[in-house]
PDB file of N, CA and C in Angstrom:
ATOM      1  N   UNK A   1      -0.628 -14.942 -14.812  1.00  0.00           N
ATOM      2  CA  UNK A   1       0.115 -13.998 -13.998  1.00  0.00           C
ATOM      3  C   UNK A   1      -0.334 -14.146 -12.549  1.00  0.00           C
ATOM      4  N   UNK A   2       0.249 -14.433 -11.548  1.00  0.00           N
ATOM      5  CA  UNK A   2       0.094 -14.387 -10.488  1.00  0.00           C
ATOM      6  C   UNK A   2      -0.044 -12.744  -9.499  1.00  0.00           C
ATOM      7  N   UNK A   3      -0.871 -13.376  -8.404  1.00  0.00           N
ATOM      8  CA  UNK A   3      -1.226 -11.496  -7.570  1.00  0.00           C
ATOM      9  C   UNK A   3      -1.408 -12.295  -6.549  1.00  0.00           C
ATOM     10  N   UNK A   4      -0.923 -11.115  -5.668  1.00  0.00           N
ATOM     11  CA  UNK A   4      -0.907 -11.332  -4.157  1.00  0.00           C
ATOM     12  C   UNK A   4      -1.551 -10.262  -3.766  1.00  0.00           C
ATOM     13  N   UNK A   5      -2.418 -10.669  -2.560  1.00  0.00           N
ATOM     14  CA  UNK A   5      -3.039  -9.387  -1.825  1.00  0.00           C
ATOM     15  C   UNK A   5      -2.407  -8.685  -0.756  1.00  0.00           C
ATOM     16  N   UNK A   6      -1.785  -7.461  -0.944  1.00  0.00           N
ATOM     17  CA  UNK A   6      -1.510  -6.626   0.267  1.00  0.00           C
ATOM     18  C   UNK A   6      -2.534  -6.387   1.064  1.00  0.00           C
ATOM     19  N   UNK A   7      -2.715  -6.597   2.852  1.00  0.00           N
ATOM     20  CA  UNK A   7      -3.580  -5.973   3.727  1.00  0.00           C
ATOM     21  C   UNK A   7      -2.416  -5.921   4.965  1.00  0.00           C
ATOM     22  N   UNK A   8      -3.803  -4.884   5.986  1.00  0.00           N
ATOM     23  CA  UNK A   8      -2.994  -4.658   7.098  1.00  0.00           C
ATOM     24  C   UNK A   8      -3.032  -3.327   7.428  1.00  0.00           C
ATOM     25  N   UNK A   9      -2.865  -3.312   8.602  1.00  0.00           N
ATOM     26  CA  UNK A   9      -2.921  -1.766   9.615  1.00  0.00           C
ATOM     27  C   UNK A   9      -1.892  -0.588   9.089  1.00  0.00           C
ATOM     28  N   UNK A  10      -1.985   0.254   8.443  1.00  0.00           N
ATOM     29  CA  UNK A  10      -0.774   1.113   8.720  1.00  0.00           C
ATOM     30  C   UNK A  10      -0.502   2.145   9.737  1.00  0.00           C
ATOM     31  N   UNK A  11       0.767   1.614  10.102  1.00  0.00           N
ATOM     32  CA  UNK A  11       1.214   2.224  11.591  1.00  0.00           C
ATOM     33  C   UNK A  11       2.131   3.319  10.800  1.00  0.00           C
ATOM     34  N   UNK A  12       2.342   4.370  12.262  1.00  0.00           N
ATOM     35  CA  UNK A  12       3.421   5.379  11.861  1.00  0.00           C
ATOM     36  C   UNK A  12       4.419   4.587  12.971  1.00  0.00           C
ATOM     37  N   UNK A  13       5.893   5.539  12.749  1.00  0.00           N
ATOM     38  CA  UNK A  13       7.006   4.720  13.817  1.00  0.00           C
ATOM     39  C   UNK A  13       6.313   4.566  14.897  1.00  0.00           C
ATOM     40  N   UNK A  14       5.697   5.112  15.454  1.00  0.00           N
ATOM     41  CA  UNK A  14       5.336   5.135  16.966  1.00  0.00           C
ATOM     42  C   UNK A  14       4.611   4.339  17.118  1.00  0.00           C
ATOM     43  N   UNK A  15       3.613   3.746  16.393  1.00  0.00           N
ATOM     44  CA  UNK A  15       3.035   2.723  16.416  1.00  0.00           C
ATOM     45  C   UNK A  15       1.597   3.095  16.139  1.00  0.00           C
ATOM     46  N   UNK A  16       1.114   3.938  15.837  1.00  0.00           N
ATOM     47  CA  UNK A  16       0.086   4.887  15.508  1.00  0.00           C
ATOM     48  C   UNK A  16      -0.853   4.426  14.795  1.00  0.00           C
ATOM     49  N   UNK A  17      -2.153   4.285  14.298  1.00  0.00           N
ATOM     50  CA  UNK A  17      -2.438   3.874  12.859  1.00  0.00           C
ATOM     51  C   UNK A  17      -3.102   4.860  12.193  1.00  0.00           C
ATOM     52  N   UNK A  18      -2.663   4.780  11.314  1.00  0.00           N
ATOM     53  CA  UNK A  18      -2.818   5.813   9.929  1.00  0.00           C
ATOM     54  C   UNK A  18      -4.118   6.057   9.150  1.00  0.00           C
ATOM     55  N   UNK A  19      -5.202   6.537   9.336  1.00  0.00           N
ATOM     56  CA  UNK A  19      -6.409   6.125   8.742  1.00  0.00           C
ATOM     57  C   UNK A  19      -6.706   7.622   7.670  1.00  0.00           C
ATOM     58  N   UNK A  20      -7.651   6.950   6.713  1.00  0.00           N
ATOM     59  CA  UNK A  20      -7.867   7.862   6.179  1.00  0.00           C
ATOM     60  C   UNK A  20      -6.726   8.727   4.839  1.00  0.00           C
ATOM     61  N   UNK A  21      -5.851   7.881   4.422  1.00  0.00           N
ATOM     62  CA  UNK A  21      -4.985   7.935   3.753  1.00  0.00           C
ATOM     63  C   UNK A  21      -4.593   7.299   2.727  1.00  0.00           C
ATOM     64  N   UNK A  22      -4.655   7.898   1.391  1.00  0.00           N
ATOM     65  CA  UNK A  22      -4.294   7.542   0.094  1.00  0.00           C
ATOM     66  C   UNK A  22      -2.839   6.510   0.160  1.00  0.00           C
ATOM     67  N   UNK A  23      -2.783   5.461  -0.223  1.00  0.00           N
ATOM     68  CA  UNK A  23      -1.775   4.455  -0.891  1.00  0.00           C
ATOM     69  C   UNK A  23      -1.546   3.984  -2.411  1.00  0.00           C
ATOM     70  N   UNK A  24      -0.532   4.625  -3.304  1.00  0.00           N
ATOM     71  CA  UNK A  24      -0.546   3.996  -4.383  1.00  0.00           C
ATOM     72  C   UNK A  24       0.744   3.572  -4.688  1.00  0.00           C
ATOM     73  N   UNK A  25       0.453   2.584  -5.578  1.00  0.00           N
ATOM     74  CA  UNK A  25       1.771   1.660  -5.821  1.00  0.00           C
ATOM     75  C   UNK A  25       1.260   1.446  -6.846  1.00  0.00           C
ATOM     76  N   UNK A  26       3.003   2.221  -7.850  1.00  0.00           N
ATOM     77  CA  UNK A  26       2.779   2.440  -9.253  1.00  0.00           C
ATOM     78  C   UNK A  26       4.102   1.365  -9.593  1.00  0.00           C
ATOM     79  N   UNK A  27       3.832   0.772 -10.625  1.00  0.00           N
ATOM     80  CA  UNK A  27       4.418  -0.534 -11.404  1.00  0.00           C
ATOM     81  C   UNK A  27       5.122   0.115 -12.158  1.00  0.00           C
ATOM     82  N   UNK A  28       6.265   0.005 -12.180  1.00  0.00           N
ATOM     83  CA  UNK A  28       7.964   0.523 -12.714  1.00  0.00           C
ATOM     84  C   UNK A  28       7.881   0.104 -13.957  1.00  0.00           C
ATOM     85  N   UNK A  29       7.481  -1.062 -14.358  1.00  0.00           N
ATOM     86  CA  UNK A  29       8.017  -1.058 -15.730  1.00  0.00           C
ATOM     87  C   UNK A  29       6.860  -0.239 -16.707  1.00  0.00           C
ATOM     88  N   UNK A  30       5.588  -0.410 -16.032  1.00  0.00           N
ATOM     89  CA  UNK A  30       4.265   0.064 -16.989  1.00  0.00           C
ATOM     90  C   UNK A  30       4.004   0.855 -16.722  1.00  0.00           C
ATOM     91  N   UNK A  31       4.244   1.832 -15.252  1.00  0.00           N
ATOM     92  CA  UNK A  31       3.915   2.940 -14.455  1.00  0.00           C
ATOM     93  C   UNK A  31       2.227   2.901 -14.490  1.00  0.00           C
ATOM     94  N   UNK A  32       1.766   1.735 -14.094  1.00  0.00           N
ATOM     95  CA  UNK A  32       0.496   1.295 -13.983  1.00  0.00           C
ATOM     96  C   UNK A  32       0.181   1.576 -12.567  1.00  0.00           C
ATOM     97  N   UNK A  33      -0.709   2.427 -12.049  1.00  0.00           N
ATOM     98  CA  UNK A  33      -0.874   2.688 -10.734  1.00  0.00           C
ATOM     99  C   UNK A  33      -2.432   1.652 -10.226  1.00  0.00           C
ATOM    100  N   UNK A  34      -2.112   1.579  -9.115  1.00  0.00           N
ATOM    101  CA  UNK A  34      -3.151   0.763  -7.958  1.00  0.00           C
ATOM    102  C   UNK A  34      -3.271   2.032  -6.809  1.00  0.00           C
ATOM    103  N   UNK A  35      -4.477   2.092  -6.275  1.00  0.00           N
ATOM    104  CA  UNK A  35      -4.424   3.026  -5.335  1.00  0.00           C
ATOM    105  C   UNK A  35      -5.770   2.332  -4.450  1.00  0.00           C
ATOM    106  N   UNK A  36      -5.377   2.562  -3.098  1.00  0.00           N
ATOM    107  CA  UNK A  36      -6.177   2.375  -2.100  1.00  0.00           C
ATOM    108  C   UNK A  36      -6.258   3.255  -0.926  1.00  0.00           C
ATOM    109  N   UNK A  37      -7.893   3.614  -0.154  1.00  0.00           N
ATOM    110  CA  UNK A  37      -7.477   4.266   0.834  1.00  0.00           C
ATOM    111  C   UNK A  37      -7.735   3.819   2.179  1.00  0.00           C
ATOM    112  N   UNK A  38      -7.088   4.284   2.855  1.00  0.00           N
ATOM    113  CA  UNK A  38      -7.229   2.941   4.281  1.00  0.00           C
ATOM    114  C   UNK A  38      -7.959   3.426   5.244  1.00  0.00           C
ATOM    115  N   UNK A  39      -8.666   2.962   5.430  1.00  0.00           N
ATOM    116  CA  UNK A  39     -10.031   2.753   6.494  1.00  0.00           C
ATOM    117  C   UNK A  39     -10.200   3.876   7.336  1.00  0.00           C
ATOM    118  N   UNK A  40     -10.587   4.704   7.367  1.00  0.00           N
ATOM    119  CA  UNK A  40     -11.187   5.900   8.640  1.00  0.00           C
ATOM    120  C   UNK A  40     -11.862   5.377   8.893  1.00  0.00           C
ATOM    121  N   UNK A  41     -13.167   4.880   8.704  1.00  0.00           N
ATOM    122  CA  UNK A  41     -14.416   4.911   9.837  1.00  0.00           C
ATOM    123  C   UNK A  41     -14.265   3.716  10.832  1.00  0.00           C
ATOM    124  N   UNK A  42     -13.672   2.782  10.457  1.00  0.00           N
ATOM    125  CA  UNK A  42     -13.433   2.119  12.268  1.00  0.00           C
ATOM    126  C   UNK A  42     -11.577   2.867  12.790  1.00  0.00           C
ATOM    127  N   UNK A  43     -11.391   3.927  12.481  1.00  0.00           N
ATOM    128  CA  UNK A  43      -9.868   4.050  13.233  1.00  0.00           C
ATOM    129  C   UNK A  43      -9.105   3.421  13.164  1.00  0.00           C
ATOM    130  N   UNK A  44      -9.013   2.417  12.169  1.00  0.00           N
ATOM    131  CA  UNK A  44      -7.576   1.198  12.243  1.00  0.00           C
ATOM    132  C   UNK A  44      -6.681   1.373  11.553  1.00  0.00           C
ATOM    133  N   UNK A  45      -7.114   2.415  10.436  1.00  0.00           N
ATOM    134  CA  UNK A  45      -6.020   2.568   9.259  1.00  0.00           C
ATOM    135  C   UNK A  45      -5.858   0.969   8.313  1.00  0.00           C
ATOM    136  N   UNK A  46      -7.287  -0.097   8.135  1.00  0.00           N
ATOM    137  CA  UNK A  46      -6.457  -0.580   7.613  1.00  0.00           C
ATOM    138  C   UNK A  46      -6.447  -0.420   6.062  1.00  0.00           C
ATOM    139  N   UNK A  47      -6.173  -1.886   5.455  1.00  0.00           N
ATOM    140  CA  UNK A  47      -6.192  -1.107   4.261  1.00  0.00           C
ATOM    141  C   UNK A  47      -5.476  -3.049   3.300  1.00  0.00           C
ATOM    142  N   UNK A  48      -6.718  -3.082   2.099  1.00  0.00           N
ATOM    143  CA  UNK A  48      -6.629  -4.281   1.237  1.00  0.00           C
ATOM    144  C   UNK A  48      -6.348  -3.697  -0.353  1.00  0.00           C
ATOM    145  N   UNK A  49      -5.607  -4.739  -0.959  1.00  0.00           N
ATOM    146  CA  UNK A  49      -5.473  -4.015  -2.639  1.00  0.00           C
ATOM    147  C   UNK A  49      -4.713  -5.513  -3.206  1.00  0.00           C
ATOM    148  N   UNK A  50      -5.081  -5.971  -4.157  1.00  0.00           N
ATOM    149  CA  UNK A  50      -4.860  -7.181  -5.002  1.00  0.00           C
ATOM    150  C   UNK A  50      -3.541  -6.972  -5.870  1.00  0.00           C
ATOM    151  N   UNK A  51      -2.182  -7.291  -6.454  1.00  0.00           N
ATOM    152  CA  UNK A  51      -1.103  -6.486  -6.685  1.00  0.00           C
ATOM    153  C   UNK A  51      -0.945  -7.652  -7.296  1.00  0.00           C
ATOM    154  N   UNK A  52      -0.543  -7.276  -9.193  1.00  0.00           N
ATOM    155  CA  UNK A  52       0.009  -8.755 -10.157  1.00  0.00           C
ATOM    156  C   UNK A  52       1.393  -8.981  -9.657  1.00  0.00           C
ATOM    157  N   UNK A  53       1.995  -9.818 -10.039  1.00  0.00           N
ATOM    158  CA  UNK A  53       3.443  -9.569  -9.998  1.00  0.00           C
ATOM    159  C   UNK A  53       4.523  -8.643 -10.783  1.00  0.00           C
ATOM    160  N   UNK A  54       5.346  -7.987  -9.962  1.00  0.00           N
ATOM    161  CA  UNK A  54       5.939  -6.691 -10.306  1.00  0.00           C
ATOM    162  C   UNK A  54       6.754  -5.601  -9.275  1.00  0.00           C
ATOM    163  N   UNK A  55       7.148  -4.904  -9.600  1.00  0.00           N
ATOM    164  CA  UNK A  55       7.612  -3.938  -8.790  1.00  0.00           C
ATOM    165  C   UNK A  55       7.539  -2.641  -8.871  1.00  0.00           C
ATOM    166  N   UNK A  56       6.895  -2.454  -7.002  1.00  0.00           N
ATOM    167  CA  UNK A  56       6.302  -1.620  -7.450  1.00  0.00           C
ATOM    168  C   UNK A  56       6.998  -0.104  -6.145  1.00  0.00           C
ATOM    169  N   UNK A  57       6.603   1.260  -6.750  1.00  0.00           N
ATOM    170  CA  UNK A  57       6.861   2.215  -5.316  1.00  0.00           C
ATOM    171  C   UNK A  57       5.795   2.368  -5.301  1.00  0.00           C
ATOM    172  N   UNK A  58       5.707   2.682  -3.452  1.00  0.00           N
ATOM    173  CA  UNK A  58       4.515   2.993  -3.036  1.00  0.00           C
ATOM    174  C   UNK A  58       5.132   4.166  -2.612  1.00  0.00           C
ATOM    175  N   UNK A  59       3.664   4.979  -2.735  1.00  0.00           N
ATOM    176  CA  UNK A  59       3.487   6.162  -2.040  1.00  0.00           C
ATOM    177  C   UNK A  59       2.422   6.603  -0.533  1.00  0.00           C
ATOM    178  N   UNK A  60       2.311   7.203  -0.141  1.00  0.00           N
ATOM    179  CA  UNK A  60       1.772   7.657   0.972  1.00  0.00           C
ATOM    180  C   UNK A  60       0.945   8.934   0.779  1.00  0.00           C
ATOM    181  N   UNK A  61      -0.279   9.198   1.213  1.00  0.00           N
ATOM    182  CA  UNK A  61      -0.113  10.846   1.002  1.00  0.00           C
ATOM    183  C   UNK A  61      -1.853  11.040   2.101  1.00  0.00           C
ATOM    184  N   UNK A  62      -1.087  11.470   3.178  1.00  0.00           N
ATOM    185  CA  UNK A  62      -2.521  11.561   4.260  1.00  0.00           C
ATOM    186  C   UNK A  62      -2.955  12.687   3.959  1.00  0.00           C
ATOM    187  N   UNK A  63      -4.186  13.142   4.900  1.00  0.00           N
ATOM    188  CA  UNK A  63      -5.134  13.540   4.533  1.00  0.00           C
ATOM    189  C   UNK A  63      -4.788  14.835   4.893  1.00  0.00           C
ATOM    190  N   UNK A  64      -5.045  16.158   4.269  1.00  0.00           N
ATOM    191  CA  UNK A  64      -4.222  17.405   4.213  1.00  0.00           C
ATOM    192  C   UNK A  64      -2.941  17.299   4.252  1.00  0.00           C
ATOM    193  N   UNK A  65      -2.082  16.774   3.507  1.00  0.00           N
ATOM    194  CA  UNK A  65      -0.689  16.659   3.439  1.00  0.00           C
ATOM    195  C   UNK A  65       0.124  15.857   2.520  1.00  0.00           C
ATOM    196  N   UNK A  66       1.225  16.124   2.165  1.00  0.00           N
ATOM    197  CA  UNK A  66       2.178  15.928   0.823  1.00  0.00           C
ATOM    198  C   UNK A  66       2.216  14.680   0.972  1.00  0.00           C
ATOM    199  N   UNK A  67       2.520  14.440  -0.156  1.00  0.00           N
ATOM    200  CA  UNK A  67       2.727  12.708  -0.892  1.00  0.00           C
ATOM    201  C   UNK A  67       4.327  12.600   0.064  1.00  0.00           C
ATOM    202  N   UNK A  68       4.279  11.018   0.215  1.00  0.00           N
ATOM    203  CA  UNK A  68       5.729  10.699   0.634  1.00  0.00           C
ATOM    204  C   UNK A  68       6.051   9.295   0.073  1.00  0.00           C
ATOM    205  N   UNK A  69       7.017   9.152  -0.149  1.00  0.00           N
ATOM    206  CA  UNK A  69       7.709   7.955  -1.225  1.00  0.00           C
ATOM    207  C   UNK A  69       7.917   6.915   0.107  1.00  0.00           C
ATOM    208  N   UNK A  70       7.566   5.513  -0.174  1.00  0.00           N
ATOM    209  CA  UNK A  70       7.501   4.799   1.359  1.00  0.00           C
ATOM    210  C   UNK A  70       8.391   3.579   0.653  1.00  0.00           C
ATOM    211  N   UNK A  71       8.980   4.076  -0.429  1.00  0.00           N
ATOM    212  CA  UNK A  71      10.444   2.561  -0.659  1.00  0.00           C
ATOM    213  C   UNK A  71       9.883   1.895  -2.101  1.00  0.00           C
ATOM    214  N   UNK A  72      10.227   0.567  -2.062  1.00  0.00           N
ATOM    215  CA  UNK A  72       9.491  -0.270  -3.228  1.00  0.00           C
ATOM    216  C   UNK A  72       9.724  -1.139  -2.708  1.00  0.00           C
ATOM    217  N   UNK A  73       8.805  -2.297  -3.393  1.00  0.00           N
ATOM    218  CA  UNK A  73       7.965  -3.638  -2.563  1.00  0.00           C
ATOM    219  C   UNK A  73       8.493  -4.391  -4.144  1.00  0.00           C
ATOM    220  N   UNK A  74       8.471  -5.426  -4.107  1.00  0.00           N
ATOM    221  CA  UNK A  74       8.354  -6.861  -4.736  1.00  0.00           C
ATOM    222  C   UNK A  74       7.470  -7.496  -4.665  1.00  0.00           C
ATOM    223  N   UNK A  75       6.530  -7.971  -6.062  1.00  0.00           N
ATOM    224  CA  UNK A  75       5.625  -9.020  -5.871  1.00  0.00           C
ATOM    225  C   UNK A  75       6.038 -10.011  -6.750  1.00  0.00           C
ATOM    226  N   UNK A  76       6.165 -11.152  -6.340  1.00  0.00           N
ATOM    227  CA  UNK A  76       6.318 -12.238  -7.450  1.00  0.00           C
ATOM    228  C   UNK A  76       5.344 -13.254  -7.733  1.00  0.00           C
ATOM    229  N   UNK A  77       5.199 -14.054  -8.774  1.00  0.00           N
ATOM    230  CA  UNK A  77       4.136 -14.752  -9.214  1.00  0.00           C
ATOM    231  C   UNK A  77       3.265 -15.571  -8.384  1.00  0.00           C
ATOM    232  N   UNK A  78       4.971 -15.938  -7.499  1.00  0.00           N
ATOM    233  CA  UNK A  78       4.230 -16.915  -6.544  1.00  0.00           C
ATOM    234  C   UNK A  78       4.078 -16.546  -4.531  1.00  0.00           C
ATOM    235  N   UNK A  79       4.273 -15.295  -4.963  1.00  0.00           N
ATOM    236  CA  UNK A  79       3.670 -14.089  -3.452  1.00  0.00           C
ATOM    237  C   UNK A  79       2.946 -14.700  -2.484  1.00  0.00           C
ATOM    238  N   UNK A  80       3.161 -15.369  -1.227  1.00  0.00           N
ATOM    239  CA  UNK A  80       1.995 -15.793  -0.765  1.00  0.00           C
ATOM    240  C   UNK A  80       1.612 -13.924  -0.022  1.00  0.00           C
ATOM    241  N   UNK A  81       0.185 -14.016   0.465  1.00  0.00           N
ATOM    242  CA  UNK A  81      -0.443 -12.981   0.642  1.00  0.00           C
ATOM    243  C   UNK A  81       0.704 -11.884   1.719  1.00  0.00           C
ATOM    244  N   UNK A  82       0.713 -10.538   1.606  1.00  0.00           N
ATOM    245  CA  UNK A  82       1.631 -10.402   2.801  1.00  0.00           C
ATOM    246  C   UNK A  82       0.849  -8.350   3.349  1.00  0.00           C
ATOM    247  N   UNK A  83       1.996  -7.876   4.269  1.00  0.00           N
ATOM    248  CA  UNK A  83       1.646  -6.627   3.997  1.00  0.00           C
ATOM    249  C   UNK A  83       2.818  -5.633   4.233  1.00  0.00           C
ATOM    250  N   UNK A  84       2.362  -4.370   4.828  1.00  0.00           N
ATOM    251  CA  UNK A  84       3.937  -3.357   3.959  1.00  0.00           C
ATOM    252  C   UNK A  84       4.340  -3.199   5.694  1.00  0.00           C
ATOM    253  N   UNK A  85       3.895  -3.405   6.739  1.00  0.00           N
ATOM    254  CA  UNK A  85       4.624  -3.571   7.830  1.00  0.00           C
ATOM    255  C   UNK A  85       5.788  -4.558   8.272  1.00  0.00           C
TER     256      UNK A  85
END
């Protein structure tokens, strides 16, 4: 089975970065969740997580505040590495 690694800064529209904030991306067919949280202590928001192939929604959910649904992503076997910006 092939996996690709998601990394990378998360920005808000404005260009912001997001730190300190829960990411999970749960796998549709198995509802197998991955969760990562992205970087506070250097301020970059960033944020790494290893993903088999699958499809998956991600969620969002910062720090004092509601979960938000951020779409669904595609990974395929042969994924070269990428990220959700």
């Amino acid at each position: 089975m092939g996996m690709a690694t998601i990394k990378g800064i998360l920005r808000d529209g404005l260009g912001n970065t997001i730190s300190g904030c829960l990411l999970t991306f749960i796998e549709q067919k198995t509802l197998r969740r991955f969760q990562v949280i992205t970087q506070s202590g250097d301020k970059h928001g960033s944020y790494c997580l290893v993903l088999p192939a699958g499809i998956f929604r991600v969620l969002l959910k910062p720090d004092r505040s509601f979960e938000r649904d951020l779409g669904e992503i595609t990974v395929y076997s042969d994924s070269p590495d990428g990220t959700l910006n």
